[in-house]
Protein backbone atom coordinates (compact mmCIF):
# COMPACT_ATOMS: atom_id res chain seq x y z
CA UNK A 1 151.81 139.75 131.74
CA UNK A 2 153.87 139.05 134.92
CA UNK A 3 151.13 140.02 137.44
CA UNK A 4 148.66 137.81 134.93
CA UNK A 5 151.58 134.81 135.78
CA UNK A 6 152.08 135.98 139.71
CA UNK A 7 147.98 135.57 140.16
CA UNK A 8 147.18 132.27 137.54
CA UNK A 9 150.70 130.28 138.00
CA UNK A 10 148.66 127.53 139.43
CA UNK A 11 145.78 127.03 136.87
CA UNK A 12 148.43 127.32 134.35
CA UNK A 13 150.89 124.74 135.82
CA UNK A 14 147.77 122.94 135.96
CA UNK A 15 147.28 123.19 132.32
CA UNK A 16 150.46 121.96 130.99
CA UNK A 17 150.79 119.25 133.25
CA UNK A 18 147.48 118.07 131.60
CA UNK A 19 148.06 118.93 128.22
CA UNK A 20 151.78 117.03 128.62
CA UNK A 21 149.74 114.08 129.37
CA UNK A 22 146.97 114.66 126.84
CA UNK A 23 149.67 114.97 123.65
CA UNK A 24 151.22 111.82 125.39
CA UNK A 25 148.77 109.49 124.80
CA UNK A 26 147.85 110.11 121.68
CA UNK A 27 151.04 109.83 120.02
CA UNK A 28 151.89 106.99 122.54
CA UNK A 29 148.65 105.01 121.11
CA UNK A 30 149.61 105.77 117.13
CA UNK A 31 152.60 104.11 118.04
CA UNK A 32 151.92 101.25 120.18
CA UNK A 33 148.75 100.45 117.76
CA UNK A 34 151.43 99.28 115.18
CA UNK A 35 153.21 96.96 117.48
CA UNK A 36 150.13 96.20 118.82
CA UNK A 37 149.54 94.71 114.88
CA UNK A 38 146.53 96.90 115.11
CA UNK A 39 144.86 98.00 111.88
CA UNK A 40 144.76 101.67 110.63
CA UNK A 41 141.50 101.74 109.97
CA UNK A 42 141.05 100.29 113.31
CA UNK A 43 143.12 102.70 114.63
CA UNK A 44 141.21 105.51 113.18
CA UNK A 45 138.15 104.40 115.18
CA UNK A 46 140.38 104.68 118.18
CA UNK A 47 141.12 108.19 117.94
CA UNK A 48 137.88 109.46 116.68
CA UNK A 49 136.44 108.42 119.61
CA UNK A 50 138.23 110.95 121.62
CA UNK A 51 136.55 113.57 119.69
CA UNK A 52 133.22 111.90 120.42
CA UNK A 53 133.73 112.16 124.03
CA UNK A 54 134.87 115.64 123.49
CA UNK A 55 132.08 116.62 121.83
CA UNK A 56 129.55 115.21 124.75
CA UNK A 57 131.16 115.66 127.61
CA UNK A 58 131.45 120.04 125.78
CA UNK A 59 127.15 119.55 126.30
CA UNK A 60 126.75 117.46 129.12
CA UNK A 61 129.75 118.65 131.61
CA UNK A 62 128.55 121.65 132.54
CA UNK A 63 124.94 120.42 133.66
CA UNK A 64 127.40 118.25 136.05
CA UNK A 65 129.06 121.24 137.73
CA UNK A 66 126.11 123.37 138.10
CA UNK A 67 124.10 119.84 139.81
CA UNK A 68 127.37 118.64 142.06
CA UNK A 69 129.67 121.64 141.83
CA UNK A 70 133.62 122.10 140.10
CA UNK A 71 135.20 120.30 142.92
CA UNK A 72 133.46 117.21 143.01
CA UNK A 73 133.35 116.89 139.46
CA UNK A 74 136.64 117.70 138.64
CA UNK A 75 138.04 115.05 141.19
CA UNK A 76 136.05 112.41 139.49
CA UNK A 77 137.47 113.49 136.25
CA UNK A 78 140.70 113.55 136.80
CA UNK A 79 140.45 110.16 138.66
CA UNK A 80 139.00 108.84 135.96
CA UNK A 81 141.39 109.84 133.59
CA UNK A 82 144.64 108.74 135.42
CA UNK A 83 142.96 105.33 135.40
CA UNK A 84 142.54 105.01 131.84
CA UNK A 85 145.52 106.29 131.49
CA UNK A 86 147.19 103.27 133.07
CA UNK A 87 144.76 100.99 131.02
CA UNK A 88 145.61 101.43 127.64
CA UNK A 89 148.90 99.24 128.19
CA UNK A 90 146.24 96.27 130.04
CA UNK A 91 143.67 96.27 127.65
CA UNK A 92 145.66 96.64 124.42
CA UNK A 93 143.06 95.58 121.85
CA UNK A 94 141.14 98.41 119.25
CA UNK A 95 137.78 98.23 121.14
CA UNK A 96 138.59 98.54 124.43
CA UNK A 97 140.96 101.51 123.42
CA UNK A 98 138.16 103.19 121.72
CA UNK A 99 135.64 102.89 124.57
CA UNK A 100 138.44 104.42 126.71
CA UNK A 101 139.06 106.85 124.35
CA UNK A 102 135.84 108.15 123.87
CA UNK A 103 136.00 107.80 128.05
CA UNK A 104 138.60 110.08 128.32
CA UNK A 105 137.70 112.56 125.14
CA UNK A 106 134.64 113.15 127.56
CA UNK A 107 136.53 113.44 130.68
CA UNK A 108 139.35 115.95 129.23
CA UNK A 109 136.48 118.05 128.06
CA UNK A 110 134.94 118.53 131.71
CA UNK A 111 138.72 119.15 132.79
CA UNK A 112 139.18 121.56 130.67
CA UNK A 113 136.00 123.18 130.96
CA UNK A 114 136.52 123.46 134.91
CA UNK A 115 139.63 125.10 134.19
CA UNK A 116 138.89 127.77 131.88
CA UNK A 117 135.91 128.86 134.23
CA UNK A 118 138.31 129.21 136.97
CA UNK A 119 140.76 131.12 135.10
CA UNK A 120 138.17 133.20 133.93
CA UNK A 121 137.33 133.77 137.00
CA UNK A 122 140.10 134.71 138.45
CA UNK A 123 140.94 137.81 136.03
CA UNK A 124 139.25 140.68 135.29
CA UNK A 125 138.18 142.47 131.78
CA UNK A 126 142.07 144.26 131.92
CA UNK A 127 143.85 141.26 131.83
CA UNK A 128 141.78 138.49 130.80
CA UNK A 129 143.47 138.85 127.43
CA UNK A 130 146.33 138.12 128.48
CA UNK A 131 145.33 135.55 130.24
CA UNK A 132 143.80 133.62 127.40
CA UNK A 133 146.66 133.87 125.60
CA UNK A 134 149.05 132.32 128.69
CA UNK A 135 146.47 129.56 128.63
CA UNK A 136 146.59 128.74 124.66
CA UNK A 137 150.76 128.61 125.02
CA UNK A 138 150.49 126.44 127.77
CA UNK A 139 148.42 124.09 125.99
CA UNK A 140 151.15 124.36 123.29
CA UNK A 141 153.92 124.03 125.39
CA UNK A 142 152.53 120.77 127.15
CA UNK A 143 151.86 119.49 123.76
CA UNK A 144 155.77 120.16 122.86
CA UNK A 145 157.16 118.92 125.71
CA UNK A 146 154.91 115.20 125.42
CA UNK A 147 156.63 114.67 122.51
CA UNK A 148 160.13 115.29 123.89
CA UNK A 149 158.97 113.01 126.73
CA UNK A 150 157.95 110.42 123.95
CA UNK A 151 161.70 109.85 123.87
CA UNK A 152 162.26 108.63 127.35
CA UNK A 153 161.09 104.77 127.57
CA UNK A 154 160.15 102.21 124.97
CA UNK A 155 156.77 102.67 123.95
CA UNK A 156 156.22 98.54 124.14
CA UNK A 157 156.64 98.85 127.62
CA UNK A 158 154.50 100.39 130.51
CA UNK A 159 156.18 103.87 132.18
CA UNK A 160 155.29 105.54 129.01
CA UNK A 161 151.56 104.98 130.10
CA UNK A 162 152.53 105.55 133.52
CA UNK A 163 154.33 109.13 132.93
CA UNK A 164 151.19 110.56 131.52
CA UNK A 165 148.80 109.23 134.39
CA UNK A 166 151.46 110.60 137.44
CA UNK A 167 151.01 114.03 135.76
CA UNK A 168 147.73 114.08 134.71
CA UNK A 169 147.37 113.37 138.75
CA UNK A 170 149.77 116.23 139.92
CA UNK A 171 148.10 118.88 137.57
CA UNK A 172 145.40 118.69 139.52
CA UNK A 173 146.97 119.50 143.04
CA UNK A 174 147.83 123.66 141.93
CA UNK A 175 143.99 123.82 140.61
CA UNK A 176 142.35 122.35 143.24
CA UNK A 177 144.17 124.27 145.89
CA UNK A 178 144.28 127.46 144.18
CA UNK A 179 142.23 130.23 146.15
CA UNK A 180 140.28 131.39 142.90
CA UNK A 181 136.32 131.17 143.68
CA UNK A 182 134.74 128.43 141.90
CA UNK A 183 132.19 130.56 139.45
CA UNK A 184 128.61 129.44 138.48
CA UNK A 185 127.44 129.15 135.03
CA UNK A 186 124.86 130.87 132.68
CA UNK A 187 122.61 129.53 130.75
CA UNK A 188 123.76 130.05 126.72
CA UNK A 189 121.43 131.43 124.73
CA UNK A 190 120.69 129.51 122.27
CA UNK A 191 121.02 129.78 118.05
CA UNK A 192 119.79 127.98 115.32
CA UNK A 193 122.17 126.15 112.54
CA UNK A 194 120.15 127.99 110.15
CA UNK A 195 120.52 131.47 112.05
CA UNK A 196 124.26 130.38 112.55
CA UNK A 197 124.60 129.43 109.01
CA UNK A 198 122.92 132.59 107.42
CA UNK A 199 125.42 134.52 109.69
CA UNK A 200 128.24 133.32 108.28
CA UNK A 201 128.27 130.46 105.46
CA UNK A 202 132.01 130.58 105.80
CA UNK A 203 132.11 130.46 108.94
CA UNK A 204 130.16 127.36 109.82
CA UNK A 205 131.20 125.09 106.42
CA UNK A 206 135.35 126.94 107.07
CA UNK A 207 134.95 125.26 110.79
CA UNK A 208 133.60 122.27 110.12
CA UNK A 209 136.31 121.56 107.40
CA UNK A 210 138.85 122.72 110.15
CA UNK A 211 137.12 120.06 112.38
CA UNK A 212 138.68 117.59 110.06
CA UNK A 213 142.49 118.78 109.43
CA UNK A 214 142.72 119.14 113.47
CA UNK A 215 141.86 115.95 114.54
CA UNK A 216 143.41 114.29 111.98
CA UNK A 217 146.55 116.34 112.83
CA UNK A 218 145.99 115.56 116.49
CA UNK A 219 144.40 112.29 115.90
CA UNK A 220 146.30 110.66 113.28
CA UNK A 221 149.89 112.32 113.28
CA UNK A 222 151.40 109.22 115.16
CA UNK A 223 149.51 106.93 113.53
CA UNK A 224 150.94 108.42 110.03
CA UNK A 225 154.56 108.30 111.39
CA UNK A 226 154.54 104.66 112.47
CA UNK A 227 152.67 103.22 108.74
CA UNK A 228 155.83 105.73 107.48
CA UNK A 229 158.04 103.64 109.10
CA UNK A 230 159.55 106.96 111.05
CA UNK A 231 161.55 105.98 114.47
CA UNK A 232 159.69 107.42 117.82
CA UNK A 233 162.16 110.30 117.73
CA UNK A 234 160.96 111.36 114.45
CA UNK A 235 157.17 110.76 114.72
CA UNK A 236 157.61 112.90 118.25
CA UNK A 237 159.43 115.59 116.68
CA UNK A 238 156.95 115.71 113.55
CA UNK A 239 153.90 116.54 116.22
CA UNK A 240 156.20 118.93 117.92
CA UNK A 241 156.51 120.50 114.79
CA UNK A 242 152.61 120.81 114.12
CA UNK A 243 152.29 122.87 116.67
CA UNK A 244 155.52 124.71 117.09
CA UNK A 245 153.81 126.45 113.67
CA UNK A 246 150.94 126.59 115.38
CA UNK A 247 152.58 128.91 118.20
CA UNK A 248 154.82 131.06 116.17
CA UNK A 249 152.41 131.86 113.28
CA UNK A 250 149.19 132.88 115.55
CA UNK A 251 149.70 136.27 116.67
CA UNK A 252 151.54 137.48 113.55
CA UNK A 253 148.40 136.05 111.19
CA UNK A 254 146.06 137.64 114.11
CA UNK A 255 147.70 141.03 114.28
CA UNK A 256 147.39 140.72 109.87
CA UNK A 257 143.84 140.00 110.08
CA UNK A 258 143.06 143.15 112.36
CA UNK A 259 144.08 145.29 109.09
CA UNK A 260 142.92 143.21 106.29
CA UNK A 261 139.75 141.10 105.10
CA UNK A 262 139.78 138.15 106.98
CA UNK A 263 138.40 135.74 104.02
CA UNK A 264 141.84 136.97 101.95
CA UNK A 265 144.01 135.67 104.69
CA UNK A 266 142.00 132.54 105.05
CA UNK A 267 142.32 131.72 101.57
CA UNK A 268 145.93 132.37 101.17
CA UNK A 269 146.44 130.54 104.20
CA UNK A 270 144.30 127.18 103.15
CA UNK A 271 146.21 127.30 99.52
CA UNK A 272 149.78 127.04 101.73
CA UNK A 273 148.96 124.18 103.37
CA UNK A 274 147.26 122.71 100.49
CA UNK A 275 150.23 123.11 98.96
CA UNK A 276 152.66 122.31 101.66
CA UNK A 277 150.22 118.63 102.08
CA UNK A 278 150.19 118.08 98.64
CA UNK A 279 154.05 118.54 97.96
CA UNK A 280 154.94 116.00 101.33
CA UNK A 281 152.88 113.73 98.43
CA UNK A 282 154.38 114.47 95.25
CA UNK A 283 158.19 115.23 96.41
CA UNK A 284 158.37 112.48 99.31
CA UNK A 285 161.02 114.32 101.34
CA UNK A 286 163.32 113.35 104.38
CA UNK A 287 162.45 113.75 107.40
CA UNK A 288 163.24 117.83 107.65
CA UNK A 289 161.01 118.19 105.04
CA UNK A 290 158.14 116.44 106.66
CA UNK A 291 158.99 118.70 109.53
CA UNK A 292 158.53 121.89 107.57
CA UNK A 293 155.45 120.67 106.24
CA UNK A 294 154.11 119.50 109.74
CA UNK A 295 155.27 123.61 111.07
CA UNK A 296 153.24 124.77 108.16
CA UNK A 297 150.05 122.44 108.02
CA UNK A 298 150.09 123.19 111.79
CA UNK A 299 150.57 127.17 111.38
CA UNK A 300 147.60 126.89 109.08
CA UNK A 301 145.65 125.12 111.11
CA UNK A 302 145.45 126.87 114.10
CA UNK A 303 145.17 130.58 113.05
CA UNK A 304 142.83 129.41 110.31
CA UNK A 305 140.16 128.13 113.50
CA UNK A 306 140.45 131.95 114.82
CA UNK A 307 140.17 133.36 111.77
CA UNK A 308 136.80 131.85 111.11
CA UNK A 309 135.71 132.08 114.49
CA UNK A 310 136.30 136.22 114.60
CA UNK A 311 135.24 136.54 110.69
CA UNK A 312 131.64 134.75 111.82
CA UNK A 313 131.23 137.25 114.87
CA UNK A 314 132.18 139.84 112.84
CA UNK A 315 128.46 139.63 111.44
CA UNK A 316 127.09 139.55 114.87
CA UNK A 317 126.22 141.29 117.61
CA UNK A 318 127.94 141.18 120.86
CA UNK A 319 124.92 139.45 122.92
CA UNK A 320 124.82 136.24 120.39
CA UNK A 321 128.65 135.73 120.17
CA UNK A 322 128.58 133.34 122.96
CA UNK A 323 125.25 131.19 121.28
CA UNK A 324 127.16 131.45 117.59
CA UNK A 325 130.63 129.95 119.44
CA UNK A 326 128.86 127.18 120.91
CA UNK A 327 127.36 126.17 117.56
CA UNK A 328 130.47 126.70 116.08
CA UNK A 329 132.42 124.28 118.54
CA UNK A 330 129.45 121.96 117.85
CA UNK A 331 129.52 122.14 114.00
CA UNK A 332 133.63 121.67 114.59
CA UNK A 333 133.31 118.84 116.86
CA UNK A 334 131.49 116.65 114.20
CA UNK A 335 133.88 117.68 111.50
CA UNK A 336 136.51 116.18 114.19
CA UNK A 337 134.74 113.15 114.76
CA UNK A 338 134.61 112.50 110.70
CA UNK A 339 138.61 113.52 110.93
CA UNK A 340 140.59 110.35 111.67
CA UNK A 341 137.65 107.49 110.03
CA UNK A 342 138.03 109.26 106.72
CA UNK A 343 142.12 109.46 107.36
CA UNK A 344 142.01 106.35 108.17
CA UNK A 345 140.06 104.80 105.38
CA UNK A 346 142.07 106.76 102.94
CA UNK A 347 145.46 105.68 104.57
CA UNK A 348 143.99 102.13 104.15
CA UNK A 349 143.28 102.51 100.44
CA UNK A 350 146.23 104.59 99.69
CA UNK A 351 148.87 103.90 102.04
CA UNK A 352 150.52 106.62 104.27
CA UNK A 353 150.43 109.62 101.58
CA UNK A 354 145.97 109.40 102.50
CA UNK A 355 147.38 111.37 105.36
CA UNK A 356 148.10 114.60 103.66
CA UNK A 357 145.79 113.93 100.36
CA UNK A 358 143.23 114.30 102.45
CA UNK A 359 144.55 117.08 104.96
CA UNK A 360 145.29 118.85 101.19
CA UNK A 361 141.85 118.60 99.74
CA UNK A 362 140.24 120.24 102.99
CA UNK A 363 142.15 122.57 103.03
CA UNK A 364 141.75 122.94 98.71
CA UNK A 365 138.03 123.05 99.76
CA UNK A 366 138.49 125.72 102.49
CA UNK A 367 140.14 128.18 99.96
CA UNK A 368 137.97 127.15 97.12
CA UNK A 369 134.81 128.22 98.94
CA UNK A 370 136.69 131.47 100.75
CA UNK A 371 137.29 133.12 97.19
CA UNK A 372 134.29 132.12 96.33
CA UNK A 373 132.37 133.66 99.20
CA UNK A 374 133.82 136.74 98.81
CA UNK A 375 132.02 137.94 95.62
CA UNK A 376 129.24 136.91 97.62
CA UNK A 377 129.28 139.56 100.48
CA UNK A 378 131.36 142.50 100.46
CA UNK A 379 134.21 142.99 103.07
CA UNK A 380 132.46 143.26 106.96
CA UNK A 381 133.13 145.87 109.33
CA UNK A 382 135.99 144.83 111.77
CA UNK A 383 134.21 144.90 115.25
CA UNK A 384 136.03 142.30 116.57
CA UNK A 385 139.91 141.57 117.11
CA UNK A 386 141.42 138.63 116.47
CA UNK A 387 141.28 136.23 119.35
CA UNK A 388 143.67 133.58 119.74
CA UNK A 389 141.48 130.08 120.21
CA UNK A 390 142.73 126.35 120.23
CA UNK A 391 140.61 124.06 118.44
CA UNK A 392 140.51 122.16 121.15
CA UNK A 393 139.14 124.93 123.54
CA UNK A 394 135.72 124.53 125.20
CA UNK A 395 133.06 127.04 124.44
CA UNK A 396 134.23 128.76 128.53
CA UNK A 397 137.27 129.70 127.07
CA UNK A 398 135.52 130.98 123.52
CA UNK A 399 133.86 132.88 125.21
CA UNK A 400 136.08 134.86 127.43
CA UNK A 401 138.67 134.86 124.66
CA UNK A 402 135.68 136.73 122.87
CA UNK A 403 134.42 138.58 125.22
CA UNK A 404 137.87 140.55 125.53
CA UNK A 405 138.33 140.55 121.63
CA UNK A 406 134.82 142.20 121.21
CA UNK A 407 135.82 144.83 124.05
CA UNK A 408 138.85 146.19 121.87
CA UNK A 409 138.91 148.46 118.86
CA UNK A 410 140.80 146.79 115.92
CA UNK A 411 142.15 149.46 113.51
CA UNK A 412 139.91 149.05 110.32
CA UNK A 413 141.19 148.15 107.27
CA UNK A 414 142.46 151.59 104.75
């Protein structure tokens, strides 16, 4: 790990500086919607719009850096994105934040995309492992440490908007000038929904529900804690929680599902944050409770998108993981996209408790449909380990996190 750190520092400095700016503004714009007097369901449309500009700049991006090149495109990117940044606080009003939005969903994606092909570059099949799995706690990390940031500045002012744009801008200087070749993409080859789907039924409805609880944990979290009434301390610390659960839970689950049918740990992972959702309802606890519940909706969560993505290529071989991960990430991006309108509606018709009744019924659904796929299909073959994804990864760093899964040889299940 320490010669993966001495030859990748920069790309991942890079990383968290972006992702430190990334988790700032979207718990920055829950907030300052509300004193903004800005609707939740208008709100809702805000942040699904990131997800929509995820989702096309995931198919359009890498056309871009193929016609132009990394460099070029990455500078107007990350230009781009500093901007915005800095225009949320001028334009305050639910439209113009949702065109921005779905501006910089589409602009992060590109970012993030130029990254991972870097990094991927820049390691080799020994250590691109661990590589992959520097990058996802970096992404973590950054996401941790926006929240603590949340707590330096009034959020009705301006240097909160200005924080995230300064280091959005400086996470670009250690990528651009690190001496890792820029590498050229392949073409994908290409699979069918209905090849996908016959693959793995699990897999593609299990993501797609997924889709949802992420972006509406990502999405709506802040937006949640201010209709609560929770103080910017406690809304920060309740999305530092999601995915402090996310960090400490992933390789444990992973090394579990390496040993044991994957649709089993799904299952009993879907019915704990079902439960954990639908208990924040029932019990309406303090503040330490939501936290638990936020560590364990968010330890869900993120192993749950691995799971699914290793228990699908699990059916597959090794040449069409790459075409099945892009579908996948496609399938997942519309579930996003669906994520925070449906939150949002429900919030408006229920009040704050939408927020977990509906994070609790996907997740309800999820293990519903795992127990019952599994008298379906008897238990698969473990060919691949367990590789630790982000939702929010694009399919460049799927597919390297794949590619070094599919190279290992899990220890099959007694």
């Amino acid at each position: 790990m320490l010669t993966v750190l001495r030859t990748t520092w920069p790309l991942l400095l890079g990383i968290l500086l972006l992702m430190v700016g990334n988790g700032m503004q979207g718990t920055l714009l829950g907030i300052r919607g509300t004193i903004e007097h800005i609707s939740t369901s208008q709100m809702s449309v805000v942040m699904a719009a990131y997800f929509g500009g995820f989702l096309l700049g995931s198919r359009v991006v890498p056309e871009l850096i193929r016609n132009v090149g990394h460099v070029r495109v990455f500078a107007a990117l990350g230009s781009l994105i500093s901007s915005v940044l800095i225009l949320y606080a001028a334009a305050p009003h639910w439209i113009a934040w949702a065109l921005m939005r779905l501006l910089i969903g589409f602009c992060f994606s590109g970012v993030y995309i130029t990254a991972e092909s870097w990094l991927n570059a820049g390691t080799t099949n020994e250590n691109r492992g661990q590589a992959m799995s520097a990058y996802m706690i970096m992404q973590m990390l950054g996401i941790i440490t926006a929240q603590l940031l949340m707590n330096t500045a009034d959020p009705s002012g301006y240097l909160l908007f200005v924080i995230p744009s300064v280091l959005v801008s400086l996470s670009f200087l250690p990528i651009l000038l690190s001496t890792q070749p820029a590498p050229q993409f392949a073409t994908l080859k290409r699979m069918s929904f209905g090849d996908l789907f016959r693959a793995s039924p699990l897999g593609c409805i299990g993501i797609f529900l997924m889709g949802g609880v992420f972006s509406a944990l990502f999405g709506m979290a802040s937006v949640w804690g201010s209709t609560k009434g929770l103080s910017v301390r406690e809304i920060s610390a309740f999305v530092a929680a999601i995915y402090a659960g996310g960090l400490l839970l992933q390789y444990p689950i992973g090394w579990l599902s390496d040993h044991r049918d994957r649709r089993i740990i799904v299952l009993g992972l879907s019915v704990l944050g079902a439960a954990a959702s639908l208990a924040t309802v029932t019990l309406q606890p303090g503040i330490w409770g939501l936290l638990l519940a936020a560590a364990l909706v968010g330890g869900v969560a993120n192993p749950v998108y691995s799971l699914l993505l290793a228990y699908t290529n699990d059916f597959l071989d090794q040449s069409d993981m790459a075409a099945a991960s892009a579908g996948l990430l496609f399938i997942n991006g519309v579930g996003a996209m669906a994520g925070p309108l449906i939150t949002g509606w429900l919030m408006s018709l229920l009040g704050p408790d939408g927020f977990w009744i509906y994070i609790g019924l996907l997740l309800a659904m999820l293990a519903f449909y795992a127990g019952w796929r599994r008298t379906r299909r008897p238990t698969p073959t473990l060919d691949q380990s367990f590789a630790v994804i982000a939702p929010s990864a694009t399919p460049v760093a799927v597919e390297a996190a794949l590619e070094t899964a599919s190279s290992e040889d899990p220890d099959k299940p007694g």
